[in-house]
PDB file of N, CA and C in Angstrom:
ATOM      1  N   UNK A   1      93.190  93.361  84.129  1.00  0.00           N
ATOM      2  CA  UNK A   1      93.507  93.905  85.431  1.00  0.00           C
ATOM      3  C   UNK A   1      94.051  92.789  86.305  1.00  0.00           C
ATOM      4  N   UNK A   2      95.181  93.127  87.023  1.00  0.00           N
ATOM      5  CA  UNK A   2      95.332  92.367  88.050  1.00  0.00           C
ATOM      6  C   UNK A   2      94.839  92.061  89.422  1.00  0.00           C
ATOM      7  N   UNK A   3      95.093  91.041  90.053  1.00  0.00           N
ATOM      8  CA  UNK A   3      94.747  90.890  91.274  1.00  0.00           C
ATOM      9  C   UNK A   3      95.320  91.428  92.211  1.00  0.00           C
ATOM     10  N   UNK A   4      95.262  92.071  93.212  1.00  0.00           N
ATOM     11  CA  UNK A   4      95.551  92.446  94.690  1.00  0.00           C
ATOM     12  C   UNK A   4      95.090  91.719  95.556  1.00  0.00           C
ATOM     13  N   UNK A   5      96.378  91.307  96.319  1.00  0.00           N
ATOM     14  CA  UNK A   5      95.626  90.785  97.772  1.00  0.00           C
ATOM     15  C   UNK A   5      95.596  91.865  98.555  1.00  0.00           C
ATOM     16  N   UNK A   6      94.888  91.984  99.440  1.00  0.00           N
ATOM     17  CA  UNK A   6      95.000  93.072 100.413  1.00  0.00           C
ATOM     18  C   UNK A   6      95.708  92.177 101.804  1.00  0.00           C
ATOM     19  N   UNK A   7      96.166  93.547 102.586  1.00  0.00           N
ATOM     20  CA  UNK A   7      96.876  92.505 103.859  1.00  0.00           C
ATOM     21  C   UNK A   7      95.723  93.180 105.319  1.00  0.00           C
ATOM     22  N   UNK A   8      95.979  92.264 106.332  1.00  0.00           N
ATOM     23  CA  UNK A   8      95.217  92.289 107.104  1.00  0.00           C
ATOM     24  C   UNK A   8      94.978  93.677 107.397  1.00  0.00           C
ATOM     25  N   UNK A   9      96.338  95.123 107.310  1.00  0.00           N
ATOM     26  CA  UNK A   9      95.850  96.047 107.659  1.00  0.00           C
ATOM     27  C   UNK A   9      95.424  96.639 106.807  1.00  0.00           C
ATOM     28  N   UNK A  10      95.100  96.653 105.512  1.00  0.00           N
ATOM     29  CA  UNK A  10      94.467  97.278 105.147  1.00  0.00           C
ATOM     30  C   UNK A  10      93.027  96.997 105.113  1.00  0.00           C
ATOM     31  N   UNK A  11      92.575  95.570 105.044  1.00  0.00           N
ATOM     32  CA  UNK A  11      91.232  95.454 105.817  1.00  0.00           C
ATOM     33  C   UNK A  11      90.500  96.009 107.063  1.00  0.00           C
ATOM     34  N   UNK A  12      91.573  96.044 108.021  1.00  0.00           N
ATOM     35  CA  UNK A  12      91.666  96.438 109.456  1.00  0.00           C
ATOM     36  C   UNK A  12      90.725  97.924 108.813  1.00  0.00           C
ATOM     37  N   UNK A  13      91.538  98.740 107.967  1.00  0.00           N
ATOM     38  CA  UNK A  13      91.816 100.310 107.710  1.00  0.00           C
ATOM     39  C   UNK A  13      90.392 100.446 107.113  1.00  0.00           C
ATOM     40  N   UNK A  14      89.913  99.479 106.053  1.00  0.00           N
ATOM     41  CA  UNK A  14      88.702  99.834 105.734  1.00  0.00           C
ATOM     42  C   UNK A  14      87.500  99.566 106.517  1.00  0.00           C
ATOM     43  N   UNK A  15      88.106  98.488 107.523  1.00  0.00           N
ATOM     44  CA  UNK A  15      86.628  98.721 108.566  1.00  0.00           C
ATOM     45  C   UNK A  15      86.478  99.253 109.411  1.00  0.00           C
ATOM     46  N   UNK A  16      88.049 100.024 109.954  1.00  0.00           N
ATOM     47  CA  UNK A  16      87.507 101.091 110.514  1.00  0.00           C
ATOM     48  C   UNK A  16      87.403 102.635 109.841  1.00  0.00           C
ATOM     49  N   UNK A  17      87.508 102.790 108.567  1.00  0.00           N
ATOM     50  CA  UNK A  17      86.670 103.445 108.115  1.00  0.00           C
ATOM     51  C   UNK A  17      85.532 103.847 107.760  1.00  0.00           C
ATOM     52  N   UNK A  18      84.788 102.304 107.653  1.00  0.00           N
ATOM     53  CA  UNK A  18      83.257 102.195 107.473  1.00  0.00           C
ATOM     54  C   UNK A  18      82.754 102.581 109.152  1.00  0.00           C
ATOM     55  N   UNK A  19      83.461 102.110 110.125  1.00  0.00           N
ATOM     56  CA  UNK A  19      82.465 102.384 111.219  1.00  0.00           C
ATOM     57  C   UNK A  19      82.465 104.042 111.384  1.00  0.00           C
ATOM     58  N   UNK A  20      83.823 104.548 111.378  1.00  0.00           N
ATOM     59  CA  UNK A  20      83.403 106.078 110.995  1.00  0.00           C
ATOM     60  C   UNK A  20      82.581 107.063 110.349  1.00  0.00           C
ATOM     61  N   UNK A  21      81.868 106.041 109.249  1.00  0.00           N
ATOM     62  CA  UNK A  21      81.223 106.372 108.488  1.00  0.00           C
ATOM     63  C   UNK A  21      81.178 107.342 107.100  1.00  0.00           C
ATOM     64  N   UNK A  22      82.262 106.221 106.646  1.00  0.00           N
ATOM     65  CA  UNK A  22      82.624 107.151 105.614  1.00  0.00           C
ATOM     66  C   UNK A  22      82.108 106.278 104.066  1.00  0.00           C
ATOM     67  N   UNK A  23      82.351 107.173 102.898  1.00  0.00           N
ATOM     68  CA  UNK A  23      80.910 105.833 102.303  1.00  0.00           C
ATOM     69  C   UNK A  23      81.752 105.082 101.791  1.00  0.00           C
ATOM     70  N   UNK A  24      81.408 103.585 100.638  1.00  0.00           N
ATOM     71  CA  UNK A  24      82.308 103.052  99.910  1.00  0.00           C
ATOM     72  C   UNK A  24      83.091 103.359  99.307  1.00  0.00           C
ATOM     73  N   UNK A  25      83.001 104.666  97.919  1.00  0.00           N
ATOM     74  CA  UNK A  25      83.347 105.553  97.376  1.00  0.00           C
ATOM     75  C   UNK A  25      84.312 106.075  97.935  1.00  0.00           C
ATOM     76  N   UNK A  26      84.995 106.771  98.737  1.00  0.00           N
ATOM     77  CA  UNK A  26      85.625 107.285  99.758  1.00  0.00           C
ATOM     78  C   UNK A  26      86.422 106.570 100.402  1.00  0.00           C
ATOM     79  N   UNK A  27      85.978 105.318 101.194  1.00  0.00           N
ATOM     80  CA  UNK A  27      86.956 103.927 101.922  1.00  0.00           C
ATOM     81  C   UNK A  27      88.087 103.418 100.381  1.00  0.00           C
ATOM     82  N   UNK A  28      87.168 103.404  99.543  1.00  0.00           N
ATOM     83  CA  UNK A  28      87.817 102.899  98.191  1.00  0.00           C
ATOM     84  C   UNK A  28      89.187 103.355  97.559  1.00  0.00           C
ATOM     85  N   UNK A  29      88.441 105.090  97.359  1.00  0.00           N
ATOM     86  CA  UNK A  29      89.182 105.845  96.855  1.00  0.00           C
ATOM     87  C   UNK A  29      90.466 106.596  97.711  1.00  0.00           C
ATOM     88  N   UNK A  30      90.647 106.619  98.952  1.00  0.00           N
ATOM     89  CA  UNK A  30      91.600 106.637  99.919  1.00  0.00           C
ATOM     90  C   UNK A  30      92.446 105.175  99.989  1.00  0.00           C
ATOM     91  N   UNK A  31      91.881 104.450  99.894  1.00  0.00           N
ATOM     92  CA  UNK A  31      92.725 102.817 100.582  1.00  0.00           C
ATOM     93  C   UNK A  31      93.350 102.573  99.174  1.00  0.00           C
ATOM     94  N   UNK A  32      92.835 103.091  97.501  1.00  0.00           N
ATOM     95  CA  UNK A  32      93.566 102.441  96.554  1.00  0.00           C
ATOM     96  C   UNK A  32      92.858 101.374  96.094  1.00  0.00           C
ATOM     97  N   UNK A  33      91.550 100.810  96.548  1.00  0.00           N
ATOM     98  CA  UNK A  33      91.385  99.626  95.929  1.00  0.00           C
ATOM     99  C   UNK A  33      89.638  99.814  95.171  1.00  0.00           C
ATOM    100  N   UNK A  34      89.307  98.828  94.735  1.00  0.00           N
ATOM    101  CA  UNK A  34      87.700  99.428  93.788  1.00  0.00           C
ATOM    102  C   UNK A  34      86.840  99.309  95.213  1.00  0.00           C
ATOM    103  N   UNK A  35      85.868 100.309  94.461  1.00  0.00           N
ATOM    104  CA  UNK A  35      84.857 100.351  95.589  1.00  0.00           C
ATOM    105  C   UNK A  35      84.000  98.846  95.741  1.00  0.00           C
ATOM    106  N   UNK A  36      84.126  98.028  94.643  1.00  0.00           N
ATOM    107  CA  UNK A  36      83.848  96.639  94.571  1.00  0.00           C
ATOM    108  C   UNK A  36      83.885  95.891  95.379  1.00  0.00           C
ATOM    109  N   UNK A  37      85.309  95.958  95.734  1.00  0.00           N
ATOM    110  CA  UNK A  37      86.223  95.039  96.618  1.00  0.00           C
ATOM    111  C   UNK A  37      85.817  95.578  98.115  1.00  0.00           C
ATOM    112  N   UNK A  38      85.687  96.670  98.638  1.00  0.00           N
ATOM    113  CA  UNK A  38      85.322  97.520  99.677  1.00  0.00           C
ATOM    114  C   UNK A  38      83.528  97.045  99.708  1.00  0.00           C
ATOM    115  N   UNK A  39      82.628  97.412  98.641  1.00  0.00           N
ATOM    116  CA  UNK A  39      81.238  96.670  99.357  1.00  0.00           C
ATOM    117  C   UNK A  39      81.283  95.021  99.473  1.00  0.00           C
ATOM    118  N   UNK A  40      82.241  94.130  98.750  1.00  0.00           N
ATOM    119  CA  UNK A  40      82.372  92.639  99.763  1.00  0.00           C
ATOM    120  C   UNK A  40      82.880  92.558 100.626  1.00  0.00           C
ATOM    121  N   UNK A  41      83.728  93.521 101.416  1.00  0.00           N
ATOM    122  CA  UNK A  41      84.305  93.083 102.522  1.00  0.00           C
ATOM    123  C   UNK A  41      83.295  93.515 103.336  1.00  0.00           C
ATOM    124  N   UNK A  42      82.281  94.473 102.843  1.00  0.00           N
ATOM    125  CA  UNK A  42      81.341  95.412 104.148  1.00  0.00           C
ATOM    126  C   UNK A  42      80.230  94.213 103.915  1.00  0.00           C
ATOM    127  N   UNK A  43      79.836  93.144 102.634  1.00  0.00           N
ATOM    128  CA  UNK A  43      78.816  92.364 102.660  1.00  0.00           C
ATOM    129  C   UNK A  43      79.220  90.933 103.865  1.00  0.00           C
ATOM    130  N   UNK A  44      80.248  91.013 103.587  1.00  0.00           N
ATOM    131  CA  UNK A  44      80.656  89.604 104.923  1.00  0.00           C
ATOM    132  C   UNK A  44      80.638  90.392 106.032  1.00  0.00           C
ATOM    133  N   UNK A  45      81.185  91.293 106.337  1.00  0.00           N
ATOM    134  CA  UNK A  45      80.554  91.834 107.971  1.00  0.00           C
ATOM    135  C   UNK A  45      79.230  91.573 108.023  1.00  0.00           C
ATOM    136  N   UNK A  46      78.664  92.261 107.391  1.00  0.00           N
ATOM    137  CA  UNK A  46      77.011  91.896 107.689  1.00  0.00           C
ATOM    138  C   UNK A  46      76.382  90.509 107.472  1.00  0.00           C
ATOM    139  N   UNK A  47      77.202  90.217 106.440  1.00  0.00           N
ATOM    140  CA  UNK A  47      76.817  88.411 106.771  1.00  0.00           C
ATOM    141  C   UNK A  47      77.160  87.320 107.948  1.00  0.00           C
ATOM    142  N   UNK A  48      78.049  88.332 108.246  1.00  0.00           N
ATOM    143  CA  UNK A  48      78.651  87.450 109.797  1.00  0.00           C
ATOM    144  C   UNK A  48      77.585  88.083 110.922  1.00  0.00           C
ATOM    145  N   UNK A  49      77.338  89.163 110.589  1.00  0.00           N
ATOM    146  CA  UNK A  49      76.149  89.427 111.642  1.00  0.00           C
ATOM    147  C   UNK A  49      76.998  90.522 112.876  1.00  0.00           C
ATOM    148  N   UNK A  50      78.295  91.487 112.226  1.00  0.00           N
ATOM    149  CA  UNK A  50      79.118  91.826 113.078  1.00  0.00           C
ATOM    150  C   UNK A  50      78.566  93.344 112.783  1.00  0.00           C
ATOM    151  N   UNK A  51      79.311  94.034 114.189  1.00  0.00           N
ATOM    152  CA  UNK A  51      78.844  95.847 114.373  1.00  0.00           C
ATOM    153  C   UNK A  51      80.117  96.478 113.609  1.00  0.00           C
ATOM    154  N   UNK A  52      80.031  97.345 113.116  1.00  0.00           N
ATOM    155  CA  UNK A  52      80.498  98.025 112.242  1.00  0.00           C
ATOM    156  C   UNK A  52      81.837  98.537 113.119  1.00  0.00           C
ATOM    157  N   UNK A  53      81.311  98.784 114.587  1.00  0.00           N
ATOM    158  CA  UNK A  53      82.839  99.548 115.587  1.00  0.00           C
ATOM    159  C   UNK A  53      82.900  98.368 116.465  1.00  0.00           C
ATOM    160  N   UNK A  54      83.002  96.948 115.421  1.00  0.00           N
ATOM    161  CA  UNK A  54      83.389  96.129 117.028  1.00  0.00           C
ATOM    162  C   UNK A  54      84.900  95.745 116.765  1.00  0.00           C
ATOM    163  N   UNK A  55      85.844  94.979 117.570  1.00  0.00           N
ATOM    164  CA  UNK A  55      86.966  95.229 117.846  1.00  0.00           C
ATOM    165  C   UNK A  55      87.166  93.908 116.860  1.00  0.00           C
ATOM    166  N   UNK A  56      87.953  94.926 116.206  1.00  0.00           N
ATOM    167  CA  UNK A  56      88.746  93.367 114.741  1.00  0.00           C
ATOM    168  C   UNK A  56      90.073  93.388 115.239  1.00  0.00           C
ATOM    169  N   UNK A  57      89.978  91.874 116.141  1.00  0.00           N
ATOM    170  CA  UNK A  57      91.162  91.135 116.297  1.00  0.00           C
ATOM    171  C   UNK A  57      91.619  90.635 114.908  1.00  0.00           C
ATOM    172  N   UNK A  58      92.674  89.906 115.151  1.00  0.00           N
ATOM    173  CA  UNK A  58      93.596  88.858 113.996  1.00  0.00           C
ATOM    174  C   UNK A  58      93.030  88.063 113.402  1.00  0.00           C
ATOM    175  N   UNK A  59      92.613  87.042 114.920  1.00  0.00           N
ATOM    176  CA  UNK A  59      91.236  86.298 114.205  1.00  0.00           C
ATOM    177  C   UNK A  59      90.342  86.605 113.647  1.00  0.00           C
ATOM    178  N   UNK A  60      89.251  87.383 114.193  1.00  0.00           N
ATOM    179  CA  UNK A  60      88.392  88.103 113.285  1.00  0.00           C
ATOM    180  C   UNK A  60      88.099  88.382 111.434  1.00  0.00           C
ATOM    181  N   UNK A  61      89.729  89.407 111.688  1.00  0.00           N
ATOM    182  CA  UNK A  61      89.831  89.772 110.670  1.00  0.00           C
ATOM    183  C   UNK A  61      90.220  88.688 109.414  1.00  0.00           C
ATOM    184  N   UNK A  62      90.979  87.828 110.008  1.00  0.00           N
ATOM    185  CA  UNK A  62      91.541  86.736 109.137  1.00  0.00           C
ATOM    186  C   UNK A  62      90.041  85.572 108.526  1.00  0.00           C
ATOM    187  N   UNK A  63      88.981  85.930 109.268  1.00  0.00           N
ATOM    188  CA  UNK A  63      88.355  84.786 108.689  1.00  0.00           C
ATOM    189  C   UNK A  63      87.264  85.730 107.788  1.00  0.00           C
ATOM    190  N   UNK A  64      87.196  87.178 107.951  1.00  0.00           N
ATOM    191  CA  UNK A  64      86.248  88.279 106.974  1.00  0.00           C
ATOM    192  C   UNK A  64      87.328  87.797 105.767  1.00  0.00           C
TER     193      UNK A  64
END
């Protein structure tokens, strides 16, 4: 399998899908990418200690 990078908006897209509350499964299977890749990006939010609907600037997003 190959690698994908994802670009900032589609990160953008999956976190604000998670704050909507939609599950991994679902963020995954809409955005195209494994649900894998979708619970590490939701494990560094929470490792950063961030709210699920807070406002993902550039910066932000660039250092998740």
């Amino acid at each position: 399998m190959s690698y994908k990078e994802l670009t900032m908006i589609e990160v953008v897209e999956m976190l604000r899908r998670l704050a909507a509350g939609q599950s991994t499964r679902k963020i995954a299977r809409e955005a195209g990418t494994d649900r894998k890749t979708v619970g590490r990006y939701i494990a560094v939010v929470g490792e950063m200690g961030l709210a699920c609907d807070a406002e993902w600037t550039e910066t932000l997003v660039h250092e998740i």
